[in-house]
Structure formats: structure tokens, C-alpha cells
Protein backbone atom coordinates (compact mmCIF):
# COMPACT_ATOMS: atom_id res chain seq x y z
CA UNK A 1 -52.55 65.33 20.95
CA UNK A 2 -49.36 65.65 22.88
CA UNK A 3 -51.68 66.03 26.01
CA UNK A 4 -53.81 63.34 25.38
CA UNK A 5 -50.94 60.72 25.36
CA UNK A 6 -49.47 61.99 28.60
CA UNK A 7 -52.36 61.19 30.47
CA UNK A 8 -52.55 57.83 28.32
CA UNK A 9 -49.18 56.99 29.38
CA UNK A 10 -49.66 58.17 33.69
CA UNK A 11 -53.10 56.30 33.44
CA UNK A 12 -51.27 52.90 31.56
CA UNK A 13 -48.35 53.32 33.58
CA UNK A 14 -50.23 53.88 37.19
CA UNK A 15 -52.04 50.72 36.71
CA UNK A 16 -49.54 48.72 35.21
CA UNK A 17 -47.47 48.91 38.50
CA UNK A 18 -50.17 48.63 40.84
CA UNK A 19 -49.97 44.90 42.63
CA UNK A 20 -53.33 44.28 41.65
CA UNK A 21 -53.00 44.28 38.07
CA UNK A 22 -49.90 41.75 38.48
CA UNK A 23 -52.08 39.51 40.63
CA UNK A 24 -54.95 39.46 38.61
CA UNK A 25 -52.90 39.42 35.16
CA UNK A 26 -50.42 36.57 36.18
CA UNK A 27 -52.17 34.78 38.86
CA UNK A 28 -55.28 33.94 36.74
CA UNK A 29 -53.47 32.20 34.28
CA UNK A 30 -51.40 30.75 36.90
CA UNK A 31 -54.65 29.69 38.68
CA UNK A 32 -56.35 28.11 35.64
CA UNK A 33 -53.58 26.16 34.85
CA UNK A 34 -52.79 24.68 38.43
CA UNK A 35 -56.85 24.38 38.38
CA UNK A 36 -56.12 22.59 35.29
CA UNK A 37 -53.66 20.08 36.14
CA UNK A 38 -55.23 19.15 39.42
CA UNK A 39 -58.26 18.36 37.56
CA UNK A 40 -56.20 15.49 35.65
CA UNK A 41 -54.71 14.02 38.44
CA UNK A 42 -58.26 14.11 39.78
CA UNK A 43 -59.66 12.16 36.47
CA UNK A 44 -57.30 9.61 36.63
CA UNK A 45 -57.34 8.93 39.83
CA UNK A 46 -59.64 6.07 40.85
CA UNK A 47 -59.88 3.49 43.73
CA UNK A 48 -56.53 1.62 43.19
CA UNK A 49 -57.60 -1.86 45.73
CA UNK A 50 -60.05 -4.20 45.74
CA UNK A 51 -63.41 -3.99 47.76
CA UNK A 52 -64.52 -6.79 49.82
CA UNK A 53 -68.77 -6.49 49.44
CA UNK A 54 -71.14 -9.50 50.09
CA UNK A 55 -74.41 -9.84 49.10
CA UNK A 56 -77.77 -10.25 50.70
CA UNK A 57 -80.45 -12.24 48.29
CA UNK A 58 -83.72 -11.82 49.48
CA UNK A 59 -84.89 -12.67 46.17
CA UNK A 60 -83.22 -15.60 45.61
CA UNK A 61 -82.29 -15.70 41.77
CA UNK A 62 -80.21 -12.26 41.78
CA UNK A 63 -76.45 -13.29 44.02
CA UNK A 64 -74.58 -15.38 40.76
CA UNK A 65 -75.65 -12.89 37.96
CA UNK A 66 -74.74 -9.80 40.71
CA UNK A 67 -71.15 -11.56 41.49
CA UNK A 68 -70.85 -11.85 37.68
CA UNK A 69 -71.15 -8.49 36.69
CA UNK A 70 -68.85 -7.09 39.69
CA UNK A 71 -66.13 -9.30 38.00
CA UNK A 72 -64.22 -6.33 36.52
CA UNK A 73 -60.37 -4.98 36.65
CA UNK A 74 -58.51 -2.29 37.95
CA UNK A 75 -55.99 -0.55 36.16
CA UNK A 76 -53.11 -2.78 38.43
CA UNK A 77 -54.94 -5.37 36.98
CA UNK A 78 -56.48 -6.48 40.86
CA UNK A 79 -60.50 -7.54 40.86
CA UNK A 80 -62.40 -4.31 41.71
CA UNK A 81 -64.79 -6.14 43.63
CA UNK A 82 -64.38 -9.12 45.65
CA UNK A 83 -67.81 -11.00 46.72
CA UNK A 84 -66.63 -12.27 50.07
CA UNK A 85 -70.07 -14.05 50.87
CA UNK A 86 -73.41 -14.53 49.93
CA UNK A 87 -76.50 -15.63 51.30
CA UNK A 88 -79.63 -16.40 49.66
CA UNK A 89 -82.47 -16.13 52.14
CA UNK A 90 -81.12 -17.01 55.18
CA UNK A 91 -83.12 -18.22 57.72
CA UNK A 92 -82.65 -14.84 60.32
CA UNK A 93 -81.34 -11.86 58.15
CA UNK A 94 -81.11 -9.47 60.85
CA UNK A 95 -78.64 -11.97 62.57
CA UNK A 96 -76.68 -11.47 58.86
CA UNK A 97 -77.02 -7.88 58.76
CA UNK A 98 -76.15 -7.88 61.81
CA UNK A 99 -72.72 -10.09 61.45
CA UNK A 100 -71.48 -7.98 58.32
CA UNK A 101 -72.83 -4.70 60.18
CA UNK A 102 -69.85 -5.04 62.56
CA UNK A 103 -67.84 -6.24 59.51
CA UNK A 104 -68.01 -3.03 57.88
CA UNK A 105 -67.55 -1.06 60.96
CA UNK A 106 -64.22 -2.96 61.44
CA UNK A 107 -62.86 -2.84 57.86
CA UNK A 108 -63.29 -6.05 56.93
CA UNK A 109 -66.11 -5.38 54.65
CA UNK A 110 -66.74 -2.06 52.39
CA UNK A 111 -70.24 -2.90 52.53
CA UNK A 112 -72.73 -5.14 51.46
CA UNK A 113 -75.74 -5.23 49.20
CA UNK A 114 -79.54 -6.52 50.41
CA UNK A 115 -82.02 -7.40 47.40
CA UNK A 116 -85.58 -7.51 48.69
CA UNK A 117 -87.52 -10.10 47.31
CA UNK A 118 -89.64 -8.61 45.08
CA UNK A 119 -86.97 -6.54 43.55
CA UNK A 120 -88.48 -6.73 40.13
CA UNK A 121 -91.17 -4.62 40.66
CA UNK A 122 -89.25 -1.71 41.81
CA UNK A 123 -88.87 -2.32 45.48
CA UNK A 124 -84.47 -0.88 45.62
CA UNK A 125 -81.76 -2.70 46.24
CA UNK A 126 -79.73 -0.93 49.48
CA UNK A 127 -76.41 -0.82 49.97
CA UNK A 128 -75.18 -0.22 53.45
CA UNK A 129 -71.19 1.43 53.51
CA UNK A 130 -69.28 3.56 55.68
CA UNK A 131 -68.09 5.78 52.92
CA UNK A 132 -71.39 7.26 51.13
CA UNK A 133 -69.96 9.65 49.05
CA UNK A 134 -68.14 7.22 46.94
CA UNK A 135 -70.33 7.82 43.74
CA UNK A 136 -68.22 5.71 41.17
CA UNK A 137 -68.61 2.80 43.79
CA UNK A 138 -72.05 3.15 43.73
CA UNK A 139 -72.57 3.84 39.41
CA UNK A 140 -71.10 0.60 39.40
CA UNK A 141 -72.83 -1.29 41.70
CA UNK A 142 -76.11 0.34 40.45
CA UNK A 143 -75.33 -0.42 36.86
CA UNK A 144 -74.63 -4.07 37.83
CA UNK A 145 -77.84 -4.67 40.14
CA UNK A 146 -79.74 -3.27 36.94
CA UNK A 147 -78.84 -5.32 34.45
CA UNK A 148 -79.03 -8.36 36.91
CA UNK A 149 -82.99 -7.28 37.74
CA UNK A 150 -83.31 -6.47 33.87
CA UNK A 151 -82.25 -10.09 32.92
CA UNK A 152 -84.35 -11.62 35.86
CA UNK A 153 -87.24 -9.77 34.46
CA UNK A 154 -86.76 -11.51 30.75
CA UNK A 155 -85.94 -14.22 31.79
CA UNK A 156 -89.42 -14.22 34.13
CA UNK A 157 -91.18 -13.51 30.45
CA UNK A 158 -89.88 -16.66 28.60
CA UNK A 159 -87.00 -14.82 27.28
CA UNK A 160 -83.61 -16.37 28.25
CA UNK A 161 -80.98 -14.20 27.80
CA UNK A 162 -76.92 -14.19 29.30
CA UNK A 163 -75.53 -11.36 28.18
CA UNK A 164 -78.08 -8.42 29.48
CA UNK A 165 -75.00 -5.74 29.59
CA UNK A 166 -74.88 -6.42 25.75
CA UNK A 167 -78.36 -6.20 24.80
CA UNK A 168 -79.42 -3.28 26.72
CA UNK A 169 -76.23 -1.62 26.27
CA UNK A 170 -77.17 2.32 25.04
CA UNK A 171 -76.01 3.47 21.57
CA UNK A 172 -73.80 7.19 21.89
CA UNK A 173 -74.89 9.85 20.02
CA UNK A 174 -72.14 11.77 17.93
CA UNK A 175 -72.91 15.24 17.26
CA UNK A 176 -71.64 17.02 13.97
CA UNK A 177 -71.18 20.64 13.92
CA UNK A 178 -70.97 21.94 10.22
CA UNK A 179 -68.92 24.76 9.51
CA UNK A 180 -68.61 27.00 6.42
CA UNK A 181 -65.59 24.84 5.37
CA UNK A 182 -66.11 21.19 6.83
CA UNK A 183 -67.93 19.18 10.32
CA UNK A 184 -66.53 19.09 13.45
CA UNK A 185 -67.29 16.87 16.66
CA UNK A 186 -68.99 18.38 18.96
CA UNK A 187 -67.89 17.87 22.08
CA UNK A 188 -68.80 21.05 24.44
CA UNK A 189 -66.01 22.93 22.58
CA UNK A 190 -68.31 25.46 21.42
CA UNK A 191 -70.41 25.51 24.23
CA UNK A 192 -67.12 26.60 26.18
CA UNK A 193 -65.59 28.84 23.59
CA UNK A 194 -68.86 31.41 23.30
CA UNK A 195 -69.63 31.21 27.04
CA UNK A 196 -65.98 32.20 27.73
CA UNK A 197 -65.35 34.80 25.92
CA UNK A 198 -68.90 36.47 26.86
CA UNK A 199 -68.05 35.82 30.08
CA UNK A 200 -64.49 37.36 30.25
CA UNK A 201 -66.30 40.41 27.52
CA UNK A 202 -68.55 40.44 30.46
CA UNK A 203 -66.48 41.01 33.19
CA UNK A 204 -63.69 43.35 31.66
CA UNK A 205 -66.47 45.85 30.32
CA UNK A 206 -67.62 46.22 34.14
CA UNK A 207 -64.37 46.44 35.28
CA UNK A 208 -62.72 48.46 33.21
CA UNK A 209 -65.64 50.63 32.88
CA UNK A 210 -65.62 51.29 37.01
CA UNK A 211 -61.94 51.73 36.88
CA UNK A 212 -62.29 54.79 34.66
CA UNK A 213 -65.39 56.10 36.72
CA UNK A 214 -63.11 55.51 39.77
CA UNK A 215 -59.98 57.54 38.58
CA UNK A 216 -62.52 60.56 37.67
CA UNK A 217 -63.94 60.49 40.76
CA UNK A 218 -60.76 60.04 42.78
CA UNK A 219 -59.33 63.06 41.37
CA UNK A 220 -62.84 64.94 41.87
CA UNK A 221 -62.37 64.09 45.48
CA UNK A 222 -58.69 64.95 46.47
CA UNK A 223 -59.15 68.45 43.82
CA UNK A 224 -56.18 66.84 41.78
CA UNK A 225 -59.20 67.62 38.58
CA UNK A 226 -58.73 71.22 39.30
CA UNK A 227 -54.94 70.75 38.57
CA UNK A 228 -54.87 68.85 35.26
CA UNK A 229 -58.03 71.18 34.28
CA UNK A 230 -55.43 73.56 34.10
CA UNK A 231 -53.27 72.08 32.08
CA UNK A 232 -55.24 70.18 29.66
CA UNK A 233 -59.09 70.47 28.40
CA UNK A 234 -61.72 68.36 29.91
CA UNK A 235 -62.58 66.38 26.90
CA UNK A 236 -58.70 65.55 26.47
CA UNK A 237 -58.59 64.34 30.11
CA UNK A 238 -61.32 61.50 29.51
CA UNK A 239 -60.31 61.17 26.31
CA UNK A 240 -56.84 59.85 27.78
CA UNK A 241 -58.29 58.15 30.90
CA UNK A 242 -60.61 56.01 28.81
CA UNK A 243 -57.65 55.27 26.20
CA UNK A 244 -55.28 54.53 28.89
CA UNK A 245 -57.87 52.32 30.70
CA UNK A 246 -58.55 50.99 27.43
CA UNK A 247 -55.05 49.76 27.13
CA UNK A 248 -54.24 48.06 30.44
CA UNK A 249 -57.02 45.88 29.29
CA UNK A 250 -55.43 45.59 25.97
CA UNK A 251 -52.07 44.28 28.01
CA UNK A 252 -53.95 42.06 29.88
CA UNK A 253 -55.87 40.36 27.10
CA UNK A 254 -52.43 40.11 25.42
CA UNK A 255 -50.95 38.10 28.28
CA UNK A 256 -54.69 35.84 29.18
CA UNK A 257 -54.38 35.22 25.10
CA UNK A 258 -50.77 33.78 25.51
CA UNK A 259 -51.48 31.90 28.06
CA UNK A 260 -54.78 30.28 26.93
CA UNK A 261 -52.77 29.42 23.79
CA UNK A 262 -50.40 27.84 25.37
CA UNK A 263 -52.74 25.73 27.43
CA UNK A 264 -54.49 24.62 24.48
CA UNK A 265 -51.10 23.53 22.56
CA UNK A 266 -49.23 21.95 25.29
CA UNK A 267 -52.76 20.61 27.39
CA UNK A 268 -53.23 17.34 24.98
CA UNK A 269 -49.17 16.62 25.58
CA UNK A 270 -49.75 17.65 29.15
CA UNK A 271 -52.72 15.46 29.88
CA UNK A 272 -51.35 12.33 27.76
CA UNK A 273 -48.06 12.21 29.80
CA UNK A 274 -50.12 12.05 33.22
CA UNK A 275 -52.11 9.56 32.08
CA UNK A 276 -51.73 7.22 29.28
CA UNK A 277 -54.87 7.54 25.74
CA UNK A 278 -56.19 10.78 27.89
CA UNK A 279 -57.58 13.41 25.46
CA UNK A 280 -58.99 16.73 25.37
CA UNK A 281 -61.75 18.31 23.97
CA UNK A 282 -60.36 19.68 20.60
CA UNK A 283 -60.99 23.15 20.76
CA UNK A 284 -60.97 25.34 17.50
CA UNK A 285 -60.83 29.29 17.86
CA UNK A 286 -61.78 31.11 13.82
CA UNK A 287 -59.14 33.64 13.76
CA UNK A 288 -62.59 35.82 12.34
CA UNK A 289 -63.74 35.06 15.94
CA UNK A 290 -60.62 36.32 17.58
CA UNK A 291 -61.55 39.54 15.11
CA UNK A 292 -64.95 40.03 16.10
CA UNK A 293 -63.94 39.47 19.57
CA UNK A 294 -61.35 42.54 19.39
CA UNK A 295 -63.87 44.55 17.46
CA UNK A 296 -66.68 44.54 20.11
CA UNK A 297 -64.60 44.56 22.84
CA UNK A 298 -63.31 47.80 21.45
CA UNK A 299 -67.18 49.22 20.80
CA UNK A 300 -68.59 48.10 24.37
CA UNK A 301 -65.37 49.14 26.09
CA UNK A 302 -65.67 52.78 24.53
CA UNK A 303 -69.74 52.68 24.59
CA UNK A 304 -69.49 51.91 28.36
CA UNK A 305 -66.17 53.71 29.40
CA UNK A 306 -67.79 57.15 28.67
CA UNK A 307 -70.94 56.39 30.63
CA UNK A 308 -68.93 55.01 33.52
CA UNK A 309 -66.45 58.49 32.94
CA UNK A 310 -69.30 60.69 32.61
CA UNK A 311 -70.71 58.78 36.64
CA UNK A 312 -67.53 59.67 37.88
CA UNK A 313 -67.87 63.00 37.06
CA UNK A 314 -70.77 64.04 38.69
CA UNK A 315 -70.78 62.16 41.39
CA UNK A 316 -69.47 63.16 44.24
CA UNK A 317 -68.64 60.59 46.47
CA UNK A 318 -67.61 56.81 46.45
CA UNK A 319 -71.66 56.00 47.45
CA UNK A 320 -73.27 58.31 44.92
CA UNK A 321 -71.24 56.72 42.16
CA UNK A 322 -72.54 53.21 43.07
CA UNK A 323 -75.68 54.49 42.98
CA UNK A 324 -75.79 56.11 39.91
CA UNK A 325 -73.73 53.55 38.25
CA UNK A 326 -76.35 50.88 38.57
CA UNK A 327 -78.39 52.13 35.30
CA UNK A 328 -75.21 52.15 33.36
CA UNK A 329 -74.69 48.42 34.23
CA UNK A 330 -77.81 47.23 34.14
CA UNK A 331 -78.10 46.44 30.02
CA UNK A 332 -74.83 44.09 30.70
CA UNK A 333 -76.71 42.59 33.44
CA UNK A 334 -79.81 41.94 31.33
CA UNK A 335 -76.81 40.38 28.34
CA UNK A 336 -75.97 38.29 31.01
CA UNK A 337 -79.15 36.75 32.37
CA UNK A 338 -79.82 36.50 27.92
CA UNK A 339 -76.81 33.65 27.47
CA UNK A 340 -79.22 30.71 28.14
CA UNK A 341 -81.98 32.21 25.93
CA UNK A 342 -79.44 33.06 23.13
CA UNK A 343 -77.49 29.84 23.17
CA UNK A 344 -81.02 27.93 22.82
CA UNK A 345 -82.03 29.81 19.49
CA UNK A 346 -79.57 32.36 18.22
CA UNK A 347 -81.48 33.05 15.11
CA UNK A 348 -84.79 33.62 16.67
CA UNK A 349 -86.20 37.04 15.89
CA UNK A 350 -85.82 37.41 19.44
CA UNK A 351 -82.52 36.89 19.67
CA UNK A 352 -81.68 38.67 16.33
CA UNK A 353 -83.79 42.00 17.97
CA UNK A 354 -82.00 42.16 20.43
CA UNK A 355 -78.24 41.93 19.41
CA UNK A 356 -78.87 44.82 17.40
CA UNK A 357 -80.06 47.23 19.96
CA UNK A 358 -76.23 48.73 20.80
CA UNK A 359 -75.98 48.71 24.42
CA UNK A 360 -76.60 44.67 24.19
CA UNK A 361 -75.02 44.19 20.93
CA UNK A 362 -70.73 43.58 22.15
CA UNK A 363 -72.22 40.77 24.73
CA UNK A 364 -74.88 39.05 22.86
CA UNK A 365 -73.87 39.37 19.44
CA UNK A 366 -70.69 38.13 20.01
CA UNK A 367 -72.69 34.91 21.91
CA UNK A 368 -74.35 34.79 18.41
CA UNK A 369 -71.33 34.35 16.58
CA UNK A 370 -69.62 32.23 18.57
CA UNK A 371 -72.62 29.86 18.85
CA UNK A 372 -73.79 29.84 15.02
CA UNK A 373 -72.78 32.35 12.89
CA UNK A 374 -75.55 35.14 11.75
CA UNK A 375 -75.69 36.67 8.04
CA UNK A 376 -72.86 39.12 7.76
CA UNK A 377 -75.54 42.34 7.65
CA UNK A 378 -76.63 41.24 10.68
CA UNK A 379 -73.07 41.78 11.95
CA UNK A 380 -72.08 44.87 9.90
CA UNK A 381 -75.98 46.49 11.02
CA UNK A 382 -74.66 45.72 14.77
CA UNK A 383 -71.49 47.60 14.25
CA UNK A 384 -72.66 50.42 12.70
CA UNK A 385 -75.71 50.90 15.28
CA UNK A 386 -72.87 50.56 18.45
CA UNK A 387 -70.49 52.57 16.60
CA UNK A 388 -73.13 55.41 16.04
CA UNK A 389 -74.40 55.24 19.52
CA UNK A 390 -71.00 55.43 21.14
CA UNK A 391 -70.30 58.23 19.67
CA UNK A 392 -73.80 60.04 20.87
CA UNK A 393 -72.91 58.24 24.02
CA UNK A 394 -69.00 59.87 23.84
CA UNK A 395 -70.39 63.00 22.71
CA UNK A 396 -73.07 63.97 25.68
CA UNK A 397 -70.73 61.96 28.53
CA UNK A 398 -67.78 64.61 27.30
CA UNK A 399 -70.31 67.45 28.08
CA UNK A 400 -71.75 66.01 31.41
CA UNK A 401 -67.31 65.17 32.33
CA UNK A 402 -66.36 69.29 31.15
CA UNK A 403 -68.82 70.24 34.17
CA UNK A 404 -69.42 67.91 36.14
CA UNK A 405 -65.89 67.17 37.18
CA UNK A 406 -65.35 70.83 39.00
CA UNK A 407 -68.48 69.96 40.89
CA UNK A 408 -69.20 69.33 44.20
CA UNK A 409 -71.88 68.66 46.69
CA UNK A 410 -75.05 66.96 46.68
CA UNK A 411 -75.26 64.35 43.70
CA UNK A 412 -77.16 66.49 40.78
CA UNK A 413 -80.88 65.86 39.92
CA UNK A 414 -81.86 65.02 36.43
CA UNK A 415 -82.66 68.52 35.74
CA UNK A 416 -79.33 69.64 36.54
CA UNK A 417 -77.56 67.07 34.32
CA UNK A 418 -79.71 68.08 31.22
CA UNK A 419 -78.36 71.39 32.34
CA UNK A 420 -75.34 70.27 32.36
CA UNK A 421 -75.83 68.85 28.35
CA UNK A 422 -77.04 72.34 27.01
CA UNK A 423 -73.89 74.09 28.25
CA UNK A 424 -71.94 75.70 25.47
């Protein structure tokens, strides 16, 4: 046992030191919340001066209800839009274009509207600008010039109606998640919370999992293996590497946690002081989510660490091991490309089949869960299945690692690693 926590502690300890692991632990969060408060001062930002726009009425009955509806406020309190001209079929419209044309070119105008004449049955409305890529601009204007054609169009039927904003005005719809305890709003939250923590589940099992196939295989290579062989047994040296792996990515969970909690306790404060009524999505975590979370990180880390180990071992360069690496990762890859079928229906039989098969089980079952809970057997039948196949898994990987990792040479054929197995 002694043995086994040395090389815990010089695999913890090497990593822990290495630059990379403080860039990637600190600078993420760091990241995400710069990314985070640039994307408020983004929200709230919006065009702070009035634009000068005139309008074009081919149609004739369109200019007076289009000036009404662009009679809206900024936040300083200054007009949004101010309707600098109109003209209602003019005798030569390209002299008109024409005149505002130069207009906009010179900054005098922002840019002006033309409504063909038979805009009510569906011919568009343009609206010639310098800047194109202004997309509120151009929501507004477009909700505006809709409502205006909308009214023209009752009013063309018999019906006479003023307030067409009102009438056709949409009604939201409020979605209700409903917990074991109480409902919820739905606003994304859960959307984000399972797709997260997939997502990071995701990424740490491949990257932990090459880390530990990557310190096997560098010690293959520079014969440090035949060193600690000497000193400790084979199945004690991936034993540690895959604990001591195993608890960098504890460390750096630890700090990601802090930091996400953080965010979400200080974020609503955070947001409302940049901007005045600004809210965030309230997002709950179950503490028996944070649980599960732990628990299948633990079985896929362990379940994938020992194939990833047991590719280090017998291969016997940097390109052999990305070759034969690619079957190991390919059931996360398949998890991955699941999320969107999961998410859709996570109590399809589908769905259910294939959360309980072990090598997909930590990704997608844990999707499950955080989407909409499945009946606890379900989740106790998953953890039993991963925890028996990770120890099959941990059982033949130690045999392949005792000989593989005093071999060298050509990468070894199928034959030779079911050789390898049947050693004594």
C-alpha cells in the first residue's frame, strides 16, 4: 500500500506543478467569468442616439401608421427614430432615392424605407442603410412595417382597427417543470445544467484517460518502466497512476465547482448592478445531482483510465497509441453524438437501452438524470452493470499493463495481446 501512494503522490504532485494544469484550472474559470461579464455589458448595450430614416410610400396609405409605430424611446429618454421626410408617390422616385442615396452616404440619413405599392400582397418593404448588420435596427423596423401592412390589410376588409400592435400582439408561453417536491420555470436552466455537466464528464474522461495512457507510455519510451518495475509490481504502478490521475481531476473539479458557485451566487448581484431589473436564469443544482455526478464520474474515470493505461502499455510509440486509442474512445464519441436524441425522449426504450450498457452509461445516464429523472432501478441497474464491467475492464487491462509495459517494438497484433491475457 505504501507503494501505491508514492506513485499517487509523484503522479498528483508532477501534474499539479506543471503550467498547464494552472492554466487550464485557473484560467477557465477566469475565462468564463470575463466571458461572462462581457456578455452583460454586451446585453445592455443598445444604440444610445436617435436615427434619422425617411420613408418612401409607394403605396400610399402606409407613411402615418409607419411614423407612428417608430415613435418609441431610448433608455436617455431621446426618440429612437426620427422620420425626417416622407413622400407618398412622388412624381420621379429615382430622383428621391436618389436625393436620400447621397444622404445616407453623407450621414445625414441612417437610411430610408421604400414600400412598393402593392405591399399587401407580399411584395417587401426594402430598407437601404450603410450599416447592414444592425439586426435590432432592422427587428424593429420589420416589426413596425408589419403591423402597419397587417392593419392596412383589415382595414382593406371592412375592419377598422387603430391599435394593430395590440390585437396581434403574441401571447408567451410559460413552461412549468415539476419536480418531486414543487414546479419550477423553465427557462433553459435545465437545458444548460445536463448539457454542462455531460459536456465537462465528456471532456475530463478523454483527458484524463490520455493523460494516464501518456505517462505509461512515456516511461515505456525513456526505460524509466524498467526502473519502478523494480521497485514496485506492475499492477501497483497503474494502480497509482490511475489514482493519482484520478485525483488531479478531483482538484480540479474542486476548484471549477467553487468557482461555478460563486458565479451563480454573486451573477444576479453582478448583473443587477451593471444594469438596472437585469436577471438571470435561476439555476437550481439537486445536491442528489451533484452525487450522481461524483458517482459516475468516478465509474467512467476508472472504466476508461484502465483501457487508456492498458494502450499505453503496449504501445510503443506516441503514433501507435493514437491509433489504438481510437476504439477506446469511440463509445464516448457515440455518448456524445446521443445528447440530442436523449434530451428529446429520455425515457424511450431507446434511450433507457442504452444508458445501461456500461461503457455509455457515466455520459448518458447522467444526461438522463439531469434532464428527467429515471426510476431509481434504472439508476442502481446502471451502477452495478459499470461497476462490474470496470472491474473485468481493471482486471484484463492490469494483465495486458504487467507485460506489455517491458515491451518494445512493433505494436502487438491481436493474437499477441490475448497472449498477453493468458499469462500467469
Amino acid at each position: 500500500m505504501r507503494k501505491i501512494w508514492l506513485i499517487i503522490k509523484r503522479e498528483y504532485v508532477t501534474r499539479v506543478r506543471t503550467k498547464g494544469f494552472v492554466i487550464a484550472t485557473v484560467a477557465l474559470p477566469s475565462l468564463t467569468v470575463a466571458l461572462f461579464i462581457v456578455s452583460i455589458l454586451i446585453a445592455m448595450h443598445e444604440v444610445d442616439h436617435t436615427l434619422n430614416v425617411a420613408i418612401l410610400d409607394n403605396n400610399g396609405d402606409l407613411a402615418a401608421a409607419i411614423k407612428r409605430g417608430l415613435d418609441r424611446k431610448l433608455a436617455n429618454g431621446q426618440p429612437a427614430f426620427r422620420v425626417v421626410e416622407s413622400q407618398v408617390r412622388p412624381a420621379s422616385e429615382e430622383l428621391v432615392r436618389g436625393e436620400w442615396r447621397v444622404a445616407v452616404r453623407s450621414g445625414q440619413l441612417d437610411g430610408y424605407l421604400v414600400v412598393p405599392p402593392d405591399v399587401a400582397a407580399g411584395t417587401p418593404v426594402e430598407f437601404h442603410t450603410k450599416n447592414a448588420a444592425n439586426f435590432a435596427v432592422t427587428e424593429d423596423l420589420d416589426r413596425v412595417v408589419t403591423n402597419a401592412v397587417i392593419g392596412l390589410r383589415l382595414n382593406q376588409s371592412g375592419a377598422r382597427v387603430d391599435k394593430v400592435a395590440e390585437i396581434v400582439r403574441g401571447v408567451d408561453l410559460k413552461l412549468m417543470r415539476i419536480t418531486e417536491h414543487d414546479e419550477k420555470e423553465e427557462k433553459g436552466q435545465t437545458f444548460i445544467v445536463a448539457v454542462s455537466m455531460t459536456m465537462i464528464l465528456y471532456t475530463t474522461l478523454v483527458m484524463y484517460g490520455v493523460s494516464t495512457m501518456r505517462s505509461v507510455l512515456e516511461e515505456k519510451t525513456t526505460r524509466t518502466m524498467e526502473v519502478l518495475i523494480s521497485a514496485a509490481r506492475p499492477f501497483h504502478l497503474m494502480a497509482g497512476k490511475i489514482l493519482g490521475v484520478g485525483a488531479v481531476g478531483f482538484t480540479q473539479y474542486l476548484v471549477w465547482a467553487l468557482s461555478a458557485a460563486l458565479i451563480t451566487t454573486y451573477g444576479a448581484a453582478v448583473a443587477a448592478s451593471l444594469k438596472v431589473h437585469a436577471s438571470l436564469p435561476q439555476i437550481y443544482i439537486p445536491s442528489s445531482l451533484l452525487i450522481y455526478f461524483v458517482v459516475y464520474f468516478l465509474l467512467g474515470y476508472f472504466l476508461y483510465a484502465s483501457f487508456f493505461a492498458s494502450v499505453g502499455a503496449a504501445a510503443s510509440n506516441e503514433h501507435d497509441a493514437q491509433q489504438l486509442q481510437w476504439p477506446v474512445t469511440l463509445p464516448l464519441i457515440f455518448s456524445f453524438i446521443m445528447f440530442n436524441f436523449i434530451l428529446r425522449d429520455p425515457n424511450s426504450d431507446t434511450a433507457v437501452g442504452l444508458s445501461l450498457v456500461p461503457f455509455f452509461t457515466p455520459i448518458l445516464m447522467l444526461l438522463r438524470i439531469s434532464a428527467e429523472t429515471p426510476p431509481f432501478w434504472q439508476i442502481g441497474l446502471s451502477i452495478l452493470l459499470t461497476l462490474l464491467a470496470t472491474v473485468g475492464v481493471v482486471y484484463l487491462s492490469a494483465r495486458i499493463y504487467r507485460v506489455g509495459v517491458l515491451m518494445y517494438g512493433k505494436r502487438p497484433s491481436v493474437v499477441e495481446l490475448w497472449r498477453w491475457l493468458r499469462y500467469s
